[in-house]
Protein backbone atom coordinates (compact mmCIF):
# COMPACT_ATOMS: atom_id res chain seq x y z
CA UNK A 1 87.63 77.56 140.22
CA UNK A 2 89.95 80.08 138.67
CA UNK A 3 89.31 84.11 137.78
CA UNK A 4 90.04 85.29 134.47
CA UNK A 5 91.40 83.53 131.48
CA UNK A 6 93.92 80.82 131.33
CA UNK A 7 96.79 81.55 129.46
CA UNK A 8 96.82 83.11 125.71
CA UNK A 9 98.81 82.29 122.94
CA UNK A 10 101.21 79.59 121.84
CA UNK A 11 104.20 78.81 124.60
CA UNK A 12 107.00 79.07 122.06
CA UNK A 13 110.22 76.82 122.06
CA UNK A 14 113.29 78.40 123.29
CA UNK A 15 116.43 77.50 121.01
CA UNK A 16 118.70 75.51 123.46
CA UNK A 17 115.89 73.56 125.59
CA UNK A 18 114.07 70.69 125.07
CA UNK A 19 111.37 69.13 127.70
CA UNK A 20 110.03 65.57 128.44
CA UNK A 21 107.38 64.91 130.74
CA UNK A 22 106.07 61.56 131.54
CA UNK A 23 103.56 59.81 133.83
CA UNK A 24 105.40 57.98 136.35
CA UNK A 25 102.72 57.50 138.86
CA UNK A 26 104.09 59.11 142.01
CA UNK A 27 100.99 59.91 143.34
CA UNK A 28 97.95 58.82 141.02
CA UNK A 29 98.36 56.62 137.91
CA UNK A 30 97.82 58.16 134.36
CA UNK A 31 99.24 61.59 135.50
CA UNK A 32 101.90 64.00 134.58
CA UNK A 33 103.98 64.35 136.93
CA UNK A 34 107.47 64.10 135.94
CA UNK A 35 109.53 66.81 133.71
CA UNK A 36 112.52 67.20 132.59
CA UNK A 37 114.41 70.37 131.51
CA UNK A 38 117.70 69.36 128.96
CA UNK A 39 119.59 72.75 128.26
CA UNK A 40 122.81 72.91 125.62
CA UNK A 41 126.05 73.23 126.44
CA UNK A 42 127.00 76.80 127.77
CA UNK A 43 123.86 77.63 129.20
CA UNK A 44 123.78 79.89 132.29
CA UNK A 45 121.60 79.23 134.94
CA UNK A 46 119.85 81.84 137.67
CA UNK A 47 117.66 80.83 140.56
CA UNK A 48 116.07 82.70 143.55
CA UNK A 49 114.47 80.16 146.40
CA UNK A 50 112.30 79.92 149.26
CA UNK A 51 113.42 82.09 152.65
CA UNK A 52 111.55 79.51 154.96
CA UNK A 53 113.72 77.81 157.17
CA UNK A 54 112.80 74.52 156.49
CA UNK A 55 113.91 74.68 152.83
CA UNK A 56 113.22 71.41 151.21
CA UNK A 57 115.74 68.97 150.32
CA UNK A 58 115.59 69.82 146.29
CA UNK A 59 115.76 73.50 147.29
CA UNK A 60 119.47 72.56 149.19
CA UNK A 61 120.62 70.29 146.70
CA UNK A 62 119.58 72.61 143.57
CA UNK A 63 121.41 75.70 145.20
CA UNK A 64 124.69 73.30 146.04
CA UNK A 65 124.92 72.09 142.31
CA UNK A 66 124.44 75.66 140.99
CA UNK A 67 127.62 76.70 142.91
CA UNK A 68 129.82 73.37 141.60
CA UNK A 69 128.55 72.66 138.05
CA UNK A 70 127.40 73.72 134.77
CA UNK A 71 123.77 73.29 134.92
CA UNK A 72 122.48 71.09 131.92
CA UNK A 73 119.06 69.72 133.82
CA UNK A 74 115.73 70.37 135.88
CA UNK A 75 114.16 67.35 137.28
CA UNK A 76 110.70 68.43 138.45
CA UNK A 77 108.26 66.09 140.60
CA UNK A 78 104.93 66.21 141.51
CA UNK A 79 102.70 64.72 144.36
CA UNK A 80 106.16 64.56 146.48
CA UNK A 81 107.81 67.69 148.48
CA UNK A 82 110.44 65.94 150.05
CA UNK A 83 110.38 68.57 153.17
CA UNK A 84 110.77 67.65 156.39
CA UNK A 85 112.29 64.38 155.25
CA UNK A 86 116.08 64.67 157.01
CA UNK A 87 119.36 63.17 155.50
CA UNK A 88 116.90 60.61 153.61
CA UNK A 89 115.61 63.33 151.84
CA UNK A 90 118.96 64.90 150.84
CA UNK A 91 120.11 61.52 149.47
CA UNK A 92 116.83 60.79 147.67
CA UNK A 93 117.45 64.42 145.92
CA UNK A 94 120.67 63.85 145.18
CA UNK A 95 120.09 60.31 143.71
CA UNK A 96 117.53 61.59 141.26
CA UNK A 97 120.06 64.00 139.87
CA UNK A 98 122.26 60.92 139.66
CA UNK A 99 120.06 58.46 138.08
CA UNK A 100 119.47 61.73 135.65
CA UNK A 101 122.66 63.02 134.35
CA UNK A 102 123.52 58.87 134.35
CA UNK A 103 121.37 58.16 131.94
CA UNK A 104 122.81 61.14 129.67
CA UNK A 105 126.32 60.46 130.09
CA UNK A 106 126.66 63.52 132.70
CA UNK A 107 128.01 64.49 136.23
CA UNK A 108 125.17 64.21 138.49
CA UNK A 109 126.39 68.04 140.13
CA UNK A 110 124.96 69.11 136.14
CA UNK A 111 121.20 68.04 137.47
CA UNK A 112 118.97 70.42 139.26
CA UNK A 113 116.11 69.03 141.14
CA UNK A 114 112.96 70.50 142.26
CA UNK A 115 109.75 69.06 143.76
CA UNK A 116 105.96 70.00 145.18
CA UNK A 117 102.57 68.21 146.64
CA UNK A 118 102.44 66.95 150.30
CA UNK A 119 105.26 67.56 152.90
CA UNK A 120 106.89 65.20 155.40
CA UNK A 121 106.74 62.06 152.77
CA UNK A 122 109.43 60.45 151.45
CA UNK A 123 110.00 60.47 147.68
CA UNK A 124 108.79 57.11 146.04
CA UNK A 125 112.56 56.25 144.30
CA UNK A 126 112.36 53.55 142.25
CA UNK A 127 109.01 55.31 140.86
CA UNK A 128 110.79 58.18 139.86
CA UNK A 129 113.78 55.98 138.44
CA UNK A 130 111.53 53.82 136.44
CA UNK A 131 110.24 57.04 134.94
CA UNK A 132 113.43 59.31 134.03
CA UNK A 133 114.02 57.22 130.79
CA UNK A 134 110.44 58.09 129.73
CA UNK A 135 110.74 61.45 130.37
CA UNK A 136 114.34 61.43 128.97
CA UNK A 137 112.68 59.72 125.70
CA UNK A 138 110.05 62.41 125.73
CA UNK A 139 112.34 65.35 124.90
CA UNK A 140 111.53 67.64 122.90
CA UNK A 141 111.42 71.74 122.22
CA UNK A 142 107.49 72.10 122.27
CA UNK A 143 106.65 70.16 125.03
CA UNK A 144 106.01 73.42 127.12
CA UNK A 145 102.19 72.78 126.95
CA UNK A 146 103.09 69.54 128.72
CA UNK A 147 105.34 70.91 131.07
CA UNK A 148 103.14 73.26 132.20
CA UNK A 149 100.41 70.28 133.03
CA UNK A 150 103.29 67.93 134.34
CA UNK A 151 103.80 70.60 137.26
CA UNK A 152 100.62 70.96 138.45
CA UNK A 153 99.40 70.10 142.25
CA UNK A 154 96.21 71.72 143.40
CA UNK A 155 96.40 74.38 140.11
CA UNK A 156 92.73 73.91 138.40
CA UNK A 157 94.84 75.10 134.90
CA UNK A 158 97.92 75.43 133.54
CA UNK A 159 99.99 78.38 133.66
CA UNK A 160 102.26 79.75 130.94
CA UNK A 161 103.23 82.86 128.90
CA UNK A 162 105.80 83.72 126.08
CA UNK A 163 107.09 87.05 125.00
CA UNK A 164 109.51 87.95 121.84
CA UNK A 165 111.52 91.14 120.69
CA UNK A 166 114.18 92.12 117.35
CA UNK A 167 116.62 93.15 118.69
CA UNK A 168 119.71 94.00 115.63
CA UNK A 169 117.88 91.45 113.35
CA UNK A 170 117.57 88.23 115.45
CA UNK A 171 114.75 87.90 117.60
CA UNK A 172 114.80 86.92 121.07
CA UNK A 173 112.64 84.78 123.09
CA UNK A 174 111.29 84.23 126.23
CA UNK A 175 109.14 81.55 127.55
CA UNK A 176 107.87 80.38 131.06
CA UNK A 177 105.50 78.61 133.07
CA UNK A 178 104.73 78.00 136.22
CA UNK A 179 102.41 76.19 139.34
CA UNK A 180 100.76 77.09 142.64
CA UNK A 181 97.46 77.28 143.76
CA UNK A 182 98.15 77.50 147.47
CA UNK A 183 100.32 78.14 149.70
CA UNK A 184 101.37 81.49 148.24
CA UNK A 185 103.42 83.91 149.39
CA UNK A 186 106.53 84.13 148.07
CA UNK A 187 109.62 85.43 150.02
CA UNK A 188 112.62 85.27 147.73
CA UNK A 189 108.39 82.22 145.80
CA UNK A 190 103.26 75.36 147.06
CA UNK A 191 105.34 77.78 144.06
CA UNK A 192 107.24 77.21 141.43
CA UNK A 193 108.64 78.60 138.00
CA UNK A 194 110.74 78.01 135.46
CA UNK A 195 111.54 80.67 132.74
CA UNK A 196 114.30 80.43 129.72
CA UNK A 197 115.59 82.73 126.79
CA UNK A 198 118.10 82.04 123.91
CA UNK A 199 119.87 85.24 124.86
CA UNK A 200 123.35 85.20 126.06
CA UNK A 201 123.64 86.29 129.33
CA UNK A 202 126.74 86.30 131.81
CA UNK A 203 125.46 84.42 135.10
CA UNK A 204 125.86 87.37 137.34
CA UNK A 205 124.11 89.95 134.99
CA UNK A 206 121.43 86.85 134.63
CA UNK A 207 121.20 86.61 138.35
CA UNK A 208 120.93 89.82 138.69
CA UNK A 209 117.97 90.35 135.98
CA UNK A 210 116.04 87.35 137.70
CA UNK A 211 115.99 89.08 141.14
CA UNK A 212 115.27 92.29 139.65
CA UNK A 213 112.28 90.95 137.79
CA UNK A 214 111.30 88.86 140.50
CA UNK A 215 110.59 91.21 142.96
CA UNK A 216 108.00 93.27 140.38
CA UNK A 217 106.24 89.63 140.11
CA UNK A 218 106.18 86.66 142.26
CA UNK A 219 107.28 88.74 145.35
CA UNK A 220 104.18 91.08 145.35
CA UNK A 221 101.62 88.74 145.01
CA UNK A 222 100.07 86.30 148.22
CA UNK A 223 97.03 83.77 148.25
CA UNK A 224 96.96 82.57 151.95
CA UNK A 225 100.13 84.32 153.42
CA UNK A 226 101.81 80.67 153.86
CA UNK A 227 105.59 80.86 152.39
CA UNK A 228 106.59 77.15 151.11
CA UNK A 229 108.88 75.22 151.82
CA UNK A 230 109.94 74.31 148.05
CA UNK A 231 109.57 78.08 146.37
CA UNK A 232 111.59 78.21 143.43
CA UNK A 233 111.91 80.79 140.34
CA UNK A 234 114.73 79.90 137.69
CA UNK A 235 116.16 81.56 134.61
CA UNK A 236 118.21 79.94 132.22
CA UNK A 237 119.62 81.68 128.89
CA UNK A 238 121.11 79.12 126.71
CA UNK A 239 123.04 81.50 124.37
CA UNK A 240 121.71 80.62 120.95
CA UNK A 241 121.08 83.80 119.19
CA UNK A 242 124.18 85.94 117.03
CA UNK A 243 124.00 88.44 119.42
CA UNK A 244 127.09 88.82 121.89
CA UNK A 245 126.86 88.30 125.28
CA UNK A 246 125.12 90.26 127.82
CA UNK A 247 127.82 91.44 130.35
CA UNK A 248 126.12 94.49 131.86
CA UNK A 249 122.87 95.65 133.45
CA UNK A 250 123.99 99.41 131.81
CA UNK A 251 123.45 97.78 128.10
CA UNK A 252 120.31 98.45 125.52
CA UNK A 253 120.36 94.88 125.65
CA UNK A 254 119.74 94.47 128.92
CA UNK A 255 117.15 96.64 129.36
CA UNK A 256 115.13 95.32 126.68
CA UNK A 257 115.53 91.72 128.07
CA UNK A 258 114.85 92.83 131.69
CA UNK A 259 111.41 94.72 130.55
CA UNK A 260 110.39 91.17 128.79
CA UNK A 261 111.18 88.66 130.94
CA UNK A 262 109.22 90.97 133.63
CA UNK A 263 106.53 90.74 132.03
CA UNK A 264 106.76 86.90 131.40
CA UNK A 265 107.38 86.85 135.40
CA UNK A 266 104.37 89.21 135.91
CA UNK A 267 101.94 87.69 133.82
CA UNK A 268 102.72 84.17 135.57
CA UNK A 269 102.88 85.63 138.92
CA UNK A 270 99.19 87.10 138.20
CA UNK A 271 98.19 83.91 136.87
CA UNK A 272 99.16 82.22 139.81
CA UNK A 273 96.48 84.29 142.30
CA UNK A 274 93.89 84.10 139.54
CA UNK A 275 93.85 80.20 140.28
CA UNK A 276 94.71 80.58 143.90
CA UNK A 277 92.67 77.78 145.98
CA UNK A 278 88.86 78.33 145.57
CA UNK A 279 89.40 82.09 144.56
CA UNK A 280 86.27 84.12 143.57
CA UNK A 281 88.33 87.70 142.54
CA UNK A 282 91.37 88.78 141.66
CA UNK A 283 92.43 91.81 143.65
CA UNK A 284 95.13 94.47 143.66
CA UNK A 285 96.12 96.23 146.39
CA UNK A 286 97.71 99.46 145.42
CA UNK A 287 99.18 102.10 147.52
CA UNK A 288 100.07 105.68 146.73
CA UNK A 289 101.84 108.69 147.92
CA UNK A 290 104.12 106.03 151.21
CA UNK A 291 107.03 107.12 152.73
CA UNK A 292 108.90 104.43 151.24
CA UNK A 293 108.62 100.88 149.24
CA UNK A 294 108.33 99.63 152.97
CA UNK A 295 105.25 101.62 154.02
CA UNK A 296 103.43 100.51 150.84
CA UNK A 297 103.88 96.96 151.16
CA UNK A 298 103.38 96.65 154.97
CA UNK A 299 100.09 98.61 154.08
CA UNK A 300 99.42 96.22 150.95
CA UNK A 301 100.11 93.20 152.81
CA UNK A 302 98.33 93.86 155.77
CA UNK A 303 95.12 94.54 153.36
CA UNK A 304 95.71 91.16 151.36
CA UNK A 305 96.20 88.93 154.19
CA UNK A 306 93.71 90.00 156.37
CA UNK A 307 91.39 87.10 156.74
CA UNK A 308 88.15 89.52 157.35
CA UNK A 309 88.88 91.49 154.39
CA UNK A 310 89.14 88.19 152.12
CA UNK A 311 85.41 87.28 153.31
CA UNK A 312 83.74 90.07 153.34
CA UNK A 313 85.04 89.89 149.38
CA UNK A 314 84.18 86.58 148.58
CA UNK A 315 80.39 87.69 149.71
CA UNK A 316 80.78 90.77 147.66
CA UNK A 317 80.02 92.57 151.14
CA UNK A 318 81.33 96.08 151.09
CA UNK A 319 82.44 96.39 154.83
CA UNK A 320 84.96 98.80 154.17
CA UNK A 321 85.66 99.27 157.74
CA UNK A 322 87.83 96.48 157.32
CA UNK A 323 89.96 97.61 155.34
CA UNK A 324 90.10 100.85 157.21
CA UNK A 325 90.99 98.79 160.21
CA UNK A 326 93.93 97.05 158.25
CA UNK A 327 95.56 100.36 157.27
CA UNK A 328 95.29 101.27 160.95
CA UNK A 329 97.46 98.02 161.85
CA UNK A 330 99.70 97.88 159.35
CA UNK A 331 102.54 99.12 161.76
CA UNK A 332 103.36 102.74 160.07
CA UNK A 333 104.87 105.43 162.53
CA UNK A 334 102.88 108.09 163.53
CA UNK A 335 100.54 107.59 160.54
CA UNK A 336 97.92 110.31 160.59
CA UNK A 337 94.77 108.74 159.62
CA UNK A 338 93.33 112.17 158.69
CA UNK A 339 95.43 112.46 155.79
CA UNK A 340 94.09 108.90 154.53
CA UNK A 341 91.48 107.83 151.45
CA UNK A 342 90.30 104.97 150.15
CA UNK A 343 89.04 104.02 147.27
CA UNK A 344 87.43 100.79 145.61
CA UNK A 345 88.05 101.30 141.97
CA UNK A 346 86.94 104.87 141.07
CA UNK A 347 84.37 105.06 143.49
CA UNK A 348 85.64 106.78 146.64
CA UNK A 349 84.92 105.51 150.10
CA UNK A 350 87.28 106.90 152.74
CA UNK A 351 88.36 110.67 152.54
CA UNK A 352 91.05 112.42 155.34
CA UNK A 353 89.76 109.24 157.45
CA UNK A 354 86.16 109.14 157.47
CA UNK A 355 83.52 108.24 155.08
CA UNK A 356 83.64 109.99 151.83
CA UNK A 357 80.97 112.27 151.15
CA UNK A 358 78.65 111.01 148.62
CA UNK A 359 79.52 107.41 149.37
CA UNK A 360 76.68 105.19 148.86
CA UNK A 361 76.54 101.37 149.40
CA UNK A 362 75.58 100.93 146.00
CA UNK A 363 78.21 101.77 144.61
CA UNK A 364 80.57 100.68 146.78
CA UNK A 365 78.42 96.83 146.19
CA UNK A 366 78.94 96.78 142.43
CA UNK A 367 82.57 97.31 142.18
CA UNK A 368 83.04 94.15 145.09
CA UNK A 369 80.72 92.04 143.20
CA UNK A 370 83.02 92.36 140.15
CA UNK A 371 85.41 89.86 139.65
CA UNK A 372 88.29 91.84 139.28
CA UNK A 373 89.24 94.97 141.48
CA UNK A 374 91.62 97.49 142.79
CA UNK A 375 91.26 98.87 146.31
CA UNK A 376 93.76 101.56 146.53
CA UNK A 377 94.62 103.36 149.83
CA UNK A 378 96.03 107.00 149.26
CA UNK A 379 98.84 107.50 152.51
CA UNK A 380 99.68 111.30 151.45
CA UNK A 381 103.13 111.19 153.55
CA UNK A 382 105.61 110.79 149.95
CA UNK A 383 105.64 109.89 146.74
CA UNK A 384 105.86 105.98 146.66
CA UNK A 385 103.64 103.49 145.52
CA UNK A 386 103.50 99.97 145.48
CA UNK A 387 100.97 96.77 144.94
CA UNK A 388 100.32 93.87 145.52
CA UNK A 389 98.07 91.07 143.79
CA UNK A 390 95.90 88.97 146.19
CA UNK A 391 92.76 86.60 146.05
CA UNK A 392 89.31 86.31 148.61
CA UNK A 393 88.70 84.09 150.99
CA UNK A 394 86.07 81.42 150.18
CA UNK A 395 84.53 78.10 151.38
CA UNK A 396 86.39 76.21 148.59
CA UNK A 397 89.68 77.43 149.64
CA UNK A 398 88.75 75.49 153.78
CA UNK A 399 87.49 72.72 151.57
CA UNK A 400 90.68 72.31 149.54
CA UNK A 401 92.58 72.44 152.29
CA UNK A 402 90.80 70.54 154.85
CA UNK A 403 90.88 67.64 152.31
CA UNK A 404 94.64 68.08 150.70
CA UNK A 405 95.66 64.60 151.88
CA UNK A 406 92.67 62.91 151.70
């Protein structure tokens, strides 16, 4: 069950990165579920990660080899988190990387590795051995369609989007994909995404860029409120275009790379709710005329995760008391609810905190039973706004859930 369409257009190769996938049967025979990322030399490498405490192992070990290595592989598993697994888990992260960059002639500190599915298990080794040398015989620049499949857990489709600009007669590229289904709400984002250019980037500007285009995308968007363990978003620009490096956010450059790898970022980050776990519609929460960025996402948030707004959605029930009730909680000082409306697409239901005259339940019914919708709550104490992207709440999602490990 997903909203929307799946992803359009080709996923285009990215000069510098090539991508092998194989079935090593970590969790079910006869499906993808191992990748590899192989970059060229002089790539630089950017990566934001989970805030939960319990950080998986991969999470630790990928940040510690960013900080002593030159990054030339991801290793990406599926059907394994490896959180909540100790020291084992550490060393079973580690040896991956090893068993990796071994069979490449590398340092094992050059590997990156990253996993998702159920947490608390131990990673099946000599499975995951036994199927590097496929995956490493797999490589290839337009295996990205793969890629995109080899990630998946509980996603019902893949997820992927490219973008390209000229920029002084060479032409740029960007390509990304990414998983999750559940488990959704990034702090930083189970989540994870992996996005590359052939631009030449300096790692702090590239750092910089992914954080900056991260929080317009995969930190305004929640399924189930549930921050995982394993969250991870990486850039990587390998450097293959004529152009000279990127060595300031103040460039033309810059600006133009920022504005397209956002909308990569955004477009996967959207795609991710549209196939959160047994969604029905695809919602954004917008909110106008805050105090600050803060005000508008406390209000957002409190709207998107509120579990009686969610159902009252997925039965197209326009019980916009709810939502009125949300606002009222979201924790803003000295709000005055007088000054507040509400609206459900164009069709106005709260005005100066009370029902909006000429509200009718009919129309208030047909924009909820659309697939797709924007409930936007006007504040009218500033002049910022802010969204958020968000799913309902249905039976499938309990169902899902209820039967993950089964």
């Amino acid at each position: 069950m997903a909203v929307g369409q799946g992803p359009t257009g080709p996923l285009l190769p990215v000069d510098g990165v090539s991508i092998g996938v194989c079935c090593a049967g970590i969790k079910k025979p006869n499906r993808r579920d191992l990748v590899v990322f192989q970059f060229v030399p002089g790539t630089r490498v950017a990566g934001v990660f989970t805030t939960n405490a319990f950080c998986a192992a991969p999470v630790q070990v990928a940040r510690e080899h960013m900080s002593q290595a030159e990054t030339r592989f991801w290793v990406v598993n599926t059907g394994n988190a490896n959180a909540g697994t100790g020291a084992r888990g550490l060393a079973d992260a580690r040896e991956t990387c090893a068993r990796l960059a071994a069979l490449k002639g590398l340092e094992p500190e050059q590997a990156l590795p990253f996993s998702t599915g159920v947490i608390g298990e131990y990673l099946p080794m000599e499975t995951i051995a036994n199927g590097l040398p496929n995956a490493i015989a797999a490589l290839h620049p337009d295996n990205w369609e793969e890629a995109a499949h080899g990630i998946l857990t509980t996603d019902t489709r893949p997820k992927g989007c490219s973008r390209q600009f000229e920029y002084q007669g060479e032409t740029i590229t960007v390509t990304g994909i990414a998983k999750g289904s559940g488990m959704i709400k990034p702090n930083m984002a189970t989540m994870l995404a992996y996005v590359t250019t052939n631009a030449s980037v300096a790692q702090p500007v590239l750092q910089e860029l992914l954080k900056t285009a991260n929080e317009g995308s995969f930190n305004r968007i929640t399924v189930d409120s549930d921050t995982s363990t394993n969250d991870a978003c990486m850039l990587a620009a390998t450097g293959k275009t004529g152009l000279p490096e990127i060595d300031s956010t103040d460039s033309e450059l810059y600006r133009h790379l920022l504005k397209t790898v956002s909308e990569v970022m955004l477009e996967l980050a959207q795609a991710v709710v549209r196939d959160g776990e047994g969604a029905t519609k695809f919602v954004e929460v917008a909110v106008d005329k805050a105090g600050s960025t803060e005000e508008a996402l406390a209000v957002a948030y409190t709207i998107a995760h509120s579990p009686l707004v969610k159902t009252a959605l997925t039965a197209s029930d326009v019980n916009w008391g709810r939502i009125l009730a949300a606002v009222g909680r979201s924790g803003l000082d000295n709000l005055d609810v007088d000054k507040i409306d509400i609206w459900l697409d164009d069709v106005q239901i709260v005005a100066g905190g009370e029902r909006a005259p000429g509200y009718t339940e009919e129309a208030g019914s047909a924009v909820v039973s659309q697939e797709e919708l924007t409930i936007r709550v006007i504040l009218n104490r500033g002049n910022v706004s802010d969204q958020v992207w968000t799913t309902d709440l249905s039976h499938e999602y309990i169902r899902i859930n209820a039967e993950y490990r089964t």
